[in-house]
Every structure is written in C-alpha cells, then in structure tokens.
Protein backbone atom coordinates (compact mmCIF):
# COMPACT_ATOMS: atom_id res chain seq x y z
CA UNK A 1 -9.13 -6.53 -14.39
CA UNK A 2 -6.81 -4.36 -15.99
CA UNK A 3 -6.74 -0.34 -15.57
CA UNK A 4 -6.04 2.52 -18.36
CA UNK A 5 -2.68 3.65 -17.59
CA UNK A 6 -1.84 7.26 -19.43
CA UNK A 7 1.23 7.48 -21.70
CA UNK A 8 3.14 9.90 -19.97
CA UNK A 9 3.05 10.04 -15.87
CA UNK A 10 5.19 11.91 -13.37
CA UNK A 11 7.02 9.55 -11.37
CA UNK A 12 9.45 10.35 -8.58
CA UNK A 13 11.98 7.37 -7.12
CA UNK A 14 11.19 6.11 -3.66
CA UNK A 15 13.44 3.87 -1.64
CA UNK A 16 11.85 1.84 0.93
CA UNK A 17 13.64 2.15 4.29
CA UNK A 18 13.70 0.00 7.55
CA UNK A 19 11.20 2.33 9.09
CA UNK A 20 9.06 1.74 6.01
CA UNK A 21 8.39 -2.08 6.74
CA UNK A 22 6.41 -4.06 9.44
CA UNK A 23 7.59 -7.38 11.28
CA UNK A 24 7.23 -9.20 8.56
CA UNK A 25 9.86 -7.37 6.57
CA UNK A 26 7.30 -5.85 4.04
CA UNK A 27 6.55 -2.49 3.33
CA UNK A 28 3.34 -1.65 5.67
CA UNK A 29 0.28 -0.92 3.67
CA UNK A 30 -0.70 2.81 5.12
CA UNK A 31 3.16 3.97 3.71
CA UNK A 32 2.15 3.59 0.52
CA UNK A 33 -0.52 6.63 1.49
CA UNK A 34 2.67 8.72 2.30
CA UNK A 35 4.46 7.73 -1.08
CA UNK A 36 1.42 9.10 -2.69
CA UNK A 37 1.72 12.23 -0.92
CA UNK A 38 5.27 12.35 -1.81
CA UNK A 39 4.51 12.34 -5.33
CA UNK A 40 1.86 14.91 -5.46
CA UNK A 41 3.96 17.48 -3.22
CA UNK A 42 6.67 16.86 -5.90
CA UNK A 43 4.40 17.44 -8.53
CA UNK A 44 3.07 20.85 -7.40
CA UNK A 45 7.02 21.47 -6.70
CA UNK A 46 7.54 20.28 -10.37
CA UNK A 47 5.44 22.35 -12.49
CA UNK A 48 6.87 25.74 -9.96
CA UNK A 49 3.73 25.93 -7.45
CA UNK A 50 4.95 23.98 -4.60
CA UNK A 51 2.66 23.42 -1.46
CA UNK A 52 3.67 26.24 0.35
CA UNK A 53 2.51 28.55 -2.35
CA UNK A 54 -0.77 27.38 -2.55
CA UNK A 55 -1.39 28.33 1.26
CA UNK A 56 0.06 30.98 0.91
CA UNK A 57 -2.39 31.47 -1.48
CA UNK A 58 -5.30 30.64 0.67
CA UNK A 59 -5.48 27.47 -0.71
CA UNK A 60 -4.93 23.63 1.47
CA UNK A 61 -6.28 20.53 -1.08
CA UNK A 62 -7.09 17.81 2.23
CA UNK A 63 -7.54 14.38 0.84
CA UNK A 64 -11.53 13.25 1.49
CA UNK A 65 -10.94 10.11 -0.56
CA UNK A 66 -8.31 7.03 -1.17
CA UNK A 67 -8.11 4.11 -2.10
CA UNK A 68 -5.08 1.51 -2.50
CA UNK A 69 -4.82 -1.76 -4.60
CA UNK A 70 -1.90 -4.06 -3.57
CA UNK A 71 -0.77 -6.20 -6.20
CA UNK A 72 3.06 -7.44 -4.24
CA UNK A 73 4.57 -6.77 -1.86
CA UNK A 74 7.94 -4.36 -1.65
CA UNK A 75 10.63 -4.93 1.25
CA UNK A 76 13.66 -3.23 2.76
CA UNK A 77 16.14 -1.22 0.52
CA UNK A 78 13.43 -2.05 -2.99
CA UNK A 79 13.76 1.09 -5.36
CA UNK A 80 10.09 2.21 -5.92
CA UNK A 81 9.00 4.36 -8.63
CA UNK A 82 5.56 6.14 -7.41
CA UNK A 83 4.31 7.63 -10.73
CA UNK A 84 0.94 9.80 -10.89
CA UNK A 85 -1.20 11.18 -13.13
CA UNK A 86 -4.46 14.01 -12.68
CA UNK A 87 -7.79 11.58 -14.02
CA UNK A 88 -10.10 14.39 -12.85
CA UNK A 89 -10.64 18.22 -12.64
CA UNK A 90 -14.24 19.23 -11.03
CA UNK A 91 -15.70 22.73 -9.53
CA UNK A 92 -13.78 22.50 -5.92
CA UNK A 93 -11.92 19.07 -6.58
CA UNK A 94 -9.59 16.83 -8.61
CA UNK A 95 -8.16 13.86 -8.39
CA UNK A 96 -4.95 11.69 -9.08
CA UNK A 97 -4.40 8.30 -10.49
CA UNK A 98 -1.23 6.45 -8.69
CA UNK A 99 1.07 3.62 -9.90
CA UNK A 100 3.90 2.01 -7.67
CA UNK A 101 6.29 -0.44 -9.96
CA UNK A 102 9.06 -2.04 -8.61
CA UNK A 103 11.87 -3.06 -11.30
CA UNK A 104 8.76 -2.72 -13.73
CA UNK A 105 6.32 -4.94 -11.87
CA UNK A 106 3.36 -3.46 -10.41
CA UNK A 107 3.70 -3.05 -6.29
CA UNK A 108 0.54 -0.70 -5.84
CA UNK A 109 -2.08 1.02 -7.64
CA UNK A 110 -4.70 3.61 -6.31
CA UNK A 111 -6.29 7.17 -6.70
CA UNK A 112 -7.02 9.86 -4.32
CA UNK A 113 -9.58 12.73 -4.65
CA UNK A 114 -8.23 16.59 -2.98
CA UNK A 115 -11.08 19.48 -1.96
CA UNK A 116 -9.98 22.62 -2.53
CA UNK A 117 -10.88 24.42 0.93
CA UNK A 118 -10.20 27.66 2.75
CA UNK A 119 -7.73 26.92 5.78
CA UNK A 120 -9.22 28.51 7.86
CA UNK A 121 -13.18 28.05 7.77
CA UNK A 122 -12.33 24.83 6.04
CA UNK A 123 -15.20 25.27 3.62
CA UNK A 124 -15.09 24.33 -0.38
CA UNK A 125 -13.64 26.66 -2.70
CA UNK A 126 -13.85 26.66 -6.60
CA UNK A 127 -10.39 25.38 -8.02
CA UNK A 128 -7.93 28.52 -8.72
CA UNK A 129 -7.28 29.19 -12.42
CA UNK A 130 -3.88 29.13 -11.49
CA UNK A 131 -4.11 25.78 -10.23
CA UNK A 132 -6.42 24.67 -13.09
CA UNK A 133 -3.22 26.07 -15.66
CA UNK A 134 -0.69 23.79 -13.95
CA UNK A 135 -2.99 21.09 -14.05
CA UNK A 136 -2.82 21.57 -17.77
CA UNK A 137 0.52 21.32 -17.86
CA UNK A 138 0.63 18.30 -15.80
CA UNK A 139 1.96 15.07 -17.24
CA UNK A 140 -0.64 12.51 -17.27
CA UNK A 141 -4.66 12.41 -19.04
CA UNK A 142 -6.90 14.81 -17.57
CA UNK A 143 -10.68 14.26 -17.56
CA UNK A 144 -12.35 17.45 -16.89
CA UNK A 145 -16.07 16.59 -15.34
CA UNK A 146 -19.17 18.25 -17.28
C-alpha cells in the first residue's frame, strides 16, 4: 500500500544515538514518537512561533492521537531525516503527516493529531488565527476539514 507523500515537507536531521537503541542494537520503536516531536517543535520554531510562544499565548496542542508504521529498522550513529507535513486543519485540531528516510529509504511513517486546549482547564479551544496563518505558510499539503 503506498501513501501520498506532498512535494515539499519540512524535514529536520536526526542522528540516532546509543541511548536511542534497545539490546538488540536497533532504534526502539517509542523514539521514533520523540523524533516526531522533534520535528514539530522545530517547525513551530521554523515559521517564528516556537512552543513557548504559543503558551505563552494560552495555547498547549497535547497529542490525543498517533500512530507509527515501521518499514526498517535504523541503528546506532544512522543519520535520520524526520520530515513532516500538516494533512489536516479542523475547529480545535490539526494534524501532521510524518516520514523517517534513512539514506533515502523509508525507516518510519506515521501521523499524529494535536487539540488545541487551555492549560489550565485543559478544555478545547478553537485554533488561533495566528496559528491557522503559520499553518499556511507551512511546507507540506494542507487539507482543511468542511
């Protein structure tokens, strides 16, 4: 099964480190979580709103959805490239599209889905236009929901 893969992605370089792998010598399958993380914060970062802003905003985006498709495996020292993408924009959520290559072959694939939410009462809040406008400028396809 193959997957729709936008023509222009923001990708940030990842190098897999001893901590990064499991007794086996492979990269453990919850870091690739963090690498995803790694990519968004440096997205946000990226287009000038990074995450501290956005709390300090009144703003935290928890993730309530993930999933992860492992297609190799990576090991100690490999050079990944995590490379992400916005696939949706609704009312008080989005949601990012995630490819991990290694030398060009695909290690990983996956998505994630954010809530907007208060941080304190923790309760859904409509997506900021200001976070809506850097969407926009985002690399990547962006499906906005009807």
């Amino acid at each position: 099964m193959s997957e729709p893969v936008p023509t222009e992605r923001f990708s940030i370089p990842v190098r897999v480190r001893y901590a990064d792998t499991d007794a086996a010598g492979v990269c453990y399958y919850a870091n690739y979580l963090a690498f995803f993380e790694m990519a968004r914060v440096e997205l946000l970062r990226h287009l000038g709103a990074p995450i501290r802003d956005a709390e300090a905003r009144g703003f935290v985006f928890p993730c309530v959805e993930a999933h992860v498709r492992y297609h190799r495996p990576a090991r100690l020292d490999d050079l990944l490239t995590v490379e992400l993408w916005v696939t949706e924009l609704r009312r008080s959520a989005f949601s990012f599209g995630y490819r991990v290559t290694h030398d060009g072959d695909l290690v990983a694939s996956g998505a994630t889905r954010h809530a907007a939410v208060d941080p304190v009462t923790m309760r859904p809040q409509r997506l900021p236009d200001w976070l809506l406008a850097l969407f926009d400028a985002a690399p990547g396809a962006v499906q906005k929901a009807t």
